[in-house]
C-alpha atoms as a PDB file:
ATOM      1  CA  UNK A   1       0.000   0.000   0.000  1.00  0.00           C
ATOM      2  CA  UNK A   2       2.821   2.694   0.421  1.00  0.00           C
ATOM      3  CA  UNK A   3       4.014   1.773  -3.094  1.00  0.00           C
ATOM      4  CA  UNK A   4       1.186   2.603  -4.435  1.00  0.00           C
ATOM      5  CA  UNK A   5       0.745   5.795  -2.288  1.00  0.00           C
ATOM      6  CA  UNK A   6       4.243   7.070  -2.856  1.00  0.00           C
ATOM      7  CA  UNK A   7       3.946   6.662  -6.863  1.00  0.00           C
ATOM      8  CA  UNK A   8       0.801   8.427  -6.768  1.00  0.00           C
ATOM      9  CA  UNK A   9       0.961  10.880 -10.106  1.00  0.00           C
ATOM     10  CA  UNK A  10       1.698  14.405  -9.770  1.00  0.00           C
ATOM     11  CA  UNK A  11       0.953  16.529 -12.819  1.00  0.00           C
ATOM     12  CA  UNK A  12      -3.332  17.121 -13.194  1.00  0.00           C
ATOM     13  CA  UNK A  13      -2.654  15.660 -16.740  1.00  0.00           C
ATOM     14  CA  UNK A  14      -2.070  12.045 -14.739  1.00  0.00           C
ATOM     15  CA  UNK A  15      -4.856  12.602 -12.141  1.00  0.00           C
ATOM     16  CA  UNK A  16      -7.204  13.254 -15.279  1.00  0.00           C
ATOM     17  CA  UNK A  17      -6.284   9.629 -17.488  1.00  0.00           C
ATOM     18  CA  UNK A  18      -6.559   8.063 -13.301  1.00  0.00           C
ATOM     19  CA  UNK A  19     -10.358   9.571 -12.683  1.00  0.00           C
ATOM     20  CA  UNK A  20     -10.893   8.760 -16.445  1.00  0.00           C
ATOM     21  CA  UNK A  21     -10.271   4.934 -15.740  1.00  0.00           C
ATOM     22  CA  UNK A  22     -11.789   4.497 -13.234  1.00  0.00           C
ATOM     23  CA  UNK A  23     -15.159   6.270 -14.115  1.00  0.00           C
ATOM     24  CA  UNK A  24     -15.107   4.191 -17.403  1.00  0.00           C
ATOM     25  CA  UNK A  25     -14.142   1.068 -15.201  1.00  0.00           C
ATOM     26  CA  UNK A  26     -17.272   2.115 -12.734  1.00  0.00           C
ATOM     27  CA  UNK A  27     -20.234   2.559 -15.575  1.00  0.00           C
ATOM     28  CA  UNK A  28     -18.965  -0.726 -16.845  1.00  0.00           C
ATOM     29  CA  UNK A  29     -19.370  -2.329 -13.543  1.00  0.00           C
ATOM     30  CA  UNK A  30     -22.335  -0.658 -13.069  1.00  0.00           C
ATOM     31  CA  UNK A  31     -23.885  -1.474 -16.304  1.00  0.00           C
ATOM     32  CA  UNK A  32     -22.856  -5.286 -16.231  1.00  0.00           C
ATOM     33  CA  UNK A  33     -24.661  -5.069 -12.566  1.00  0.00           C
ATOM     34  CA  UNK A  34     -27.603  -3.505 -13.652  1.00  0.00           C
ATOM     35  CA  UNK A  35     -28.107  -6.374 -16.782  1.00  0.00           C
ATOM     36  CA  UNK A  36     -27.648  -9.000 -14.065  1.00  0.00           C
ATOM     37  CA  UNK A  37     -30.234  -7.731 -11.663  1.00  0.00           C
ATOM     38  CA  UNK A  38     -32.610  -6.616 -14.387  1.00  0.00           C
ATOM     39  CA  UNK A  39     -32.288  -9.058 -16.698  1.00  0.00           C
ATOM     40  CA  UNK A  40     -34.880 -11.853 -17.540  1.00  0.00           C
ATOM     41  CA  UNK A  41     -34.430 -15.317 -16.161  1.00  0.00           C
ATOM     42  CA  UNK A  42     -37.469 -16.739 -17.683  1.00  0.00           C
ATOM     43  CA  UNK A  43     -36.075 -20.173 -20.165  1.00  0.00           C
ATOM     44  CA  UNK A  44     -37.915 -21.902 -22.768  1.00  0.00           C
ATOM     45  CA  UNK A  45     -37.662 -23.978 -25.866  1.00  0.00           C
ATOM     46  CA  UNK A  46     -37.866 -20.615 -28.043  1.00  0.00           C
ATOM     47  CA  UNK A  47     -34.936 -19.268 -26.525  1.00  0.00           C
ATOM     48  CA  UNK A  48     -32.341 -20.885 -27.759  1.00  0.00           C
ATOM     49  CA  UNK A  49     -33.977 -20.990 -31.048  1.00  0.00           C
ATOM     50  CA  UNK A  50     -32.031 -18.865 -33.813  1.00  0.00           C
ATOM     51  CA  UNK A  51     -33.802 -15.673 -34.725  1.00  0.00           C
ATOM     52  CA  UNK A  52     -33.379 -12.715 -37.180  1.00  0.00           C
ATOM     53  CA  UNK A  53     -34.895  -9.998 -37.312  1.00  0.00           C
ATOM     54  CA  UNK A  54     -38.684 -11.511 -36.931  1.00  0.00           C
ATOM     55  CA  UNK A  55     -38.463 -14.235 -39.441  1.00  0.00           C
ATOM     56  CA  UNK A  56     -37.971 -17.780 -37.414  1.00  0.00           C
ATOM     57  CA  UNK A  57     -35.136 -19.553 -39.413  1.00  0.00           C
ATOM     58  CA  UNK A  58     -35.413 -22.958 -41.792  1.00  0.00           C
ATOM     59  CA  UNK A  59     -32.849 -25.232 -42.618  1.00  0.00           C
ATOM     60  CA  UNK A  60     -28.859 -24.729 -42.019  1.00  0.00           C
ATOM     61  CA  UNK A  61     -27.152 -21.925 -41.535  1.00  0.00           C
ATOM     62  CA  UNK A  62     -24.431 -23.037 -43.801  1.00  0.00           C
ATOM     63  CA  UNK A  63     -25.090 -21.793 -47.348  1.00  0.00           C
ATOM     64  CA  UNK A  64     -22.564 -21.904 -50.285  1.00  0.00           C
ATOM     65  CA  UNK A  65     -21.729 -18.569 -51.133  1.00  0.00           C
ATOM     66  CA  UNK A  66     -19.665 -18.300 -54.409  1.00  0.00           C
ATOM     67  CA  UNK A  67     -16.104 -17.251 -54.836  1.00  0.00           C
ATOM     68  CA  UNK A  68     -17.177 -14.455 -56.874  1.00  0.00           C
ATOM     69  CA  UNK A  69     -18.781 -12.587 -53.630  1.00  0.00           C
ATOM     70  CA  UNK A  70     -15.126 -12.585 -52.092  1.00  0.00           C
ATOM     71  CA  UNK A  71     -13.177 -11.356 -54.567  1.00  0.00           C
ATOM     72  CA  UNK A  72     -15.882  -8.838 -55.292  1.00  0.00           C
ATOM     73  CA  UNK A  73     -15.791  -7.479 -51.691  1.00  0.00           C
ATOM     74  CA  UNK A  74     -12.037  -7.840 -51.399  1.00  0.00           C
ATOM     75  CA  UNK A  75     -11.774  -5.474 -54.902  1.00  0.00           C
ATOM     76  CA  UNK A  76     -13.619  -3.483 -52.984  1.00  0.00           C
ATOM     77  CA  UNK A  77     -11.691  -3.050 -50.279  1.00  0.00           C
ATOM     78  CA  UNK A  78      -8.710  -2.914 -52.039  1.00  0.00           C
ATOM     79  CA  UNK A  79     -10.008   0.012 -54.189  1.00  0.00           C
ATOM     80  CA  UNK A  80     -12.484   1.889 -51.245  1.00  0.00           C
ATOM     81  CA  UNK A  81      -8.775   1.939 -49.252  1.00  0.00           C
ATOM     82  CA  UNK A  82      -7.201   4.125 -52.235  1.00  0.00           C
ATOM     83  CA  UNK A  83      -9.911   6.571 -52.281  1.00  0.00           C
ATOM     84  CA  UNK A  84      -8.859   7.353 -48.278  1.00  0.00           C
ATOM     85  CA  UNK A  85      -5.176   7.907 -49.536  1.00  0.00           C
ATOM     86  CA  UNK A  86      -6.250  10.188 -52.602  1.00  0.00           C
ATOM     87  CA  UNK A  87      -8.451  11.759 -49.745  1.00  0.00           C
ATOM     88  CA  UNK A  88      -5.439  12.668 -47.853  1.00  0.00           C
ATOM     89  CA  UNK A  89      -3.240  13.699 -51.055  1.00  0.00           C
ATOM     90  CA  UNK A  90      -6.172  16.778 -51.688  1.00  0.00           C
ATOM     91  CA  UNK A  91      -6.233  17.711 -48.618  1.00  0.00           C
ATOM     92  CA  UNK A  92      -2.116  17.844 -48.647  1.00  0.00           C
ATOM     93  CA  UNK A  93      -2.759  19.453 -52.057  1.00  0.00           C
ATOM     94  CA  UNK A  94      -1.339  22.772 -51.621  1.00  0.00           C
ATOM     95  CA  UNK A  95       1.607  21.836 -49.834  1.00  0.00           C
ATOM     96  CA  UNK A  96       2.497  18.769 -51.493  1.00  0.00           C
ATOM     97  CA  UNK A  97       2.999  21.063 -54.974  1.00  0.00           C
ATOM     98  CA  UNK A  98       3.527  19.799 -58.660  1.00  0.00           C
ATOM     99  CA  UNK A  99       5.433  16.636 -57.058  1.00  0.00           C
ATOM    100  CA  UNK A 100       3.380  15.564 -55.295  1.00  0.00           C
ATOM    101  CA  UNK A 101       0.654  16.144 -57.966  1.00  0.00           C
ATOM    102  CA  UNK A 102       2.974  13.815 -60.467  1.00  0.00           C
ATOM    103  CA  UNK A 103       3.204  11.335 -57.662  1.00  0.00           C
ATOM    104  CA  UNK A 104      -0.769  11.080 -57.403  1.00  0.00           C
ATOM    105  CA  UNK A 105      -1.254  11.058 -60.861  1.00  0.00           C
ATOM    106  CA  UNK A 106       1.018   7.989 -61.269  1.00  0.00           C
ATOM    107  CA  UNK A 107      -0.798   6.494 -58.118  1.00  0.00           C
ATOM    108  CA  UNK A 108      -3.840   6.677 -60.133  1.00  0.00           C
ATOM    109  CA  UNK A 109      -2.139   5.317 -63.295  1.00  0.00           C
ATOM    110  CA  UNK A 110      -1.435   1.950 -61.433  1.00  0.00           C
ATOM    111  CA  UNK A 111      -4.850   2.141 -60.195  1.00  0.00           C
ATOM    112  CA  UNK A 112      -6.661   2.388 -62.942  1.00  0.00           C
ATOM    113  CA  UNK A 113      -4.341  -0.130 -64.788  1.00  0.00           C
ATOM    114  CA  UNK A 114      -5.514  -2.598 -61.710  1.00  0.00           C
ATOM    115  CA  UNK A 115      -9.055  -2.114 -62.388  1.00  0.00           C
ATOM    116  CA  UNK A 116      -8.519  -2.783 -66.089  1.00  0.00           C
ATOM    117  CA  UNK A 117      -6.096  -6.133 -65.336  1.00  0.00           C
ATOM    118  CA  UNK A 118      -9.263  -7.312 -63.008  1.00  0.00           C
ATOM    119  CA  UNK A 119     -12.055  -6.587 -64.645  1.00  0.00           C
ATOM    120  CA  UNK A 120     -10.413  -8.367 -68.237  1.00  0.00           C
ATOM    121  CA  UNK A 121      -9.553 -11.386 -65.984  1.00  0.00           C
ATOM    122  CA  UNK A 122     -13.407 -11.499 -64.940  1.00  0.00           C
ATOM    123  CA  UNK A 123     -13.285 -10.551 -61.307  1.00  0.00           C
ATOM    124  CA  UNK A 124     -15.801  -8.037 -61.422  1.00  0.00           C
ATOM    125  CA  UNK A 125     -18.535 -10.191 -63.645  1.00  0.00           C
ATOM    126  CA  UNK A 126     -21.068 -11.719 -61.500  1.00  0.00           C
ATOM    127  CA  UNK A 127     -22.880 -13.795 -63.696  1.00  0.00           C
ATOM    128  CA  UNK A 128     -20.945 -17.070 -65.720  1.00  0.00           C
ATOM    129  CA  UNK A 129     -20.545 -16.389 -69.168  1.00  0.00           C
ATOM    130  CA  UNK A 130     -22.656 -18.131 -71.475  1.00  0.00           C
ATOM    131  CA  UNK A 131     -22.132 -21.311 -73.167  1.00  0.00           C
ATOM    132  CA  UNK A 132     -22.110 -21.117 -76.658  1.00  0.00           C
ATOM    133  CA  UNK A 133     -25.391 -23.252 -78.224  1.00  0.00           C
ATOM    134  CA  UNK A 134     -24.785 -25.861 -80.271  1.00  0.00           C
ATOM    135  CA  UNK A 135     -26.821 -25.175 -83.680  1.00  0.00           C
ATOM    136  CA  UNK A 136     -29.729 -27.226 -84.059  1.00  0.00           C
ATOM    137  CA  UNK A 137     -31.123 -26.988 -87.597  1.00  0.00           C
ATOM    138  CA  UNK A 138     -34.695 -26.756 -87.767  1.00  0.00           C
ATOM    139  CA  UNK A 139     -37.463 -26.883 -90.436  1.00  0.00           C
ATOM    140  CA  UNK A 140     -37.599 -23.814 -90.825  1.00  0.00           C
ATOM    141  CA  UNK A 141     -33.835 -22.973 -91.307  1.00  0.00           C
ATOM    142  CA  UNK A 142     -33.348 -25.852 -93.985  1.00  0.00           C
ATOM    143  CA  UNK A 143     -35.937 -24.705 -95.994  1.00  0.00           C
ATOM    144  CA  UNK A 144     -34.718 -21.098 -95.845  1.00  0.00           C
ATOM    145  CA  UNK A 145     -31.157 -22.558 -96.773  1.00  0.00           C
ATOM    146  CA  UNK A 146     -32.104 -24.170 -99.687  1.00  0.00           C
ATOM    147  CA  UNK A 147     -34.136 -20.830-101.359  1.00  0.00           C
END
């Protein structure tokens, strides 16, 4: 106990980030407290039934989600993240000058040469492509081939 008394902080700065802790430390308490006491108890066969939002569920949980969703969201992310740097380059604008103009500009070369290396390789199409038909000669088209 004198250890702790003796390295008591000194500057208000310290006393601040100590009353800080322990006030967040004290509405957690509080608030865990307050669910316990509060809380429902009541158990039944519905309550450990799965449920979203209103609609009771049927069958698994574990669908097959295709590929294509996760390279879809991962472009995504991959491309939403550039748009935060570019964010930061205008606001940097002024003081960045024509360098750092030149240095965006290639930034957005290699992005845009990206896009165009994914979206030839597929990554962006949703749907398969389609098969070609075999074709199936009909009535119709003989006798038009042979006028």
């Amino acid at each position: 106990m004198r250890f702790l008394i003796e390295n008591l902080p000194q500057s208000p700065q310290a006393w601040g980030l100590v009353v800080y802790a322990a006030a967040v430390a004290g509405i957690v308490a509080l608030m865990l407290l307050l669910a316990w006491v509060l809380g429902g108890r009541n158990t039944g066969r519905a309550k450990y039934e799965p449920f979203e939002s209103g609609v009771v569920s049927v069958g698994s949980g574990r669908l097959r989600i295709s590929a294509k969703f996760y390279l879809v969201a991962m472009f995504f992310v991959i491309f939403d993240l550039e748009s935060v740097f570019l964010y930061a380059w205008a606001v940097a604008l002024r003081d960045s000058g024509w360098a750092g103009f030149v240095e965006a500009a290639i930034f957005i070369v290699v992005l845009l040469v990206g896009l165009v290396y994914v979206w030839r390789l597929g990554g962006l199409d949703w749907a398969p492509r389609p098969r070609p038909r075999p074709h199936v000669r009909t009535a119709v088209s003989a006798a038009a081939a042979k006028h």
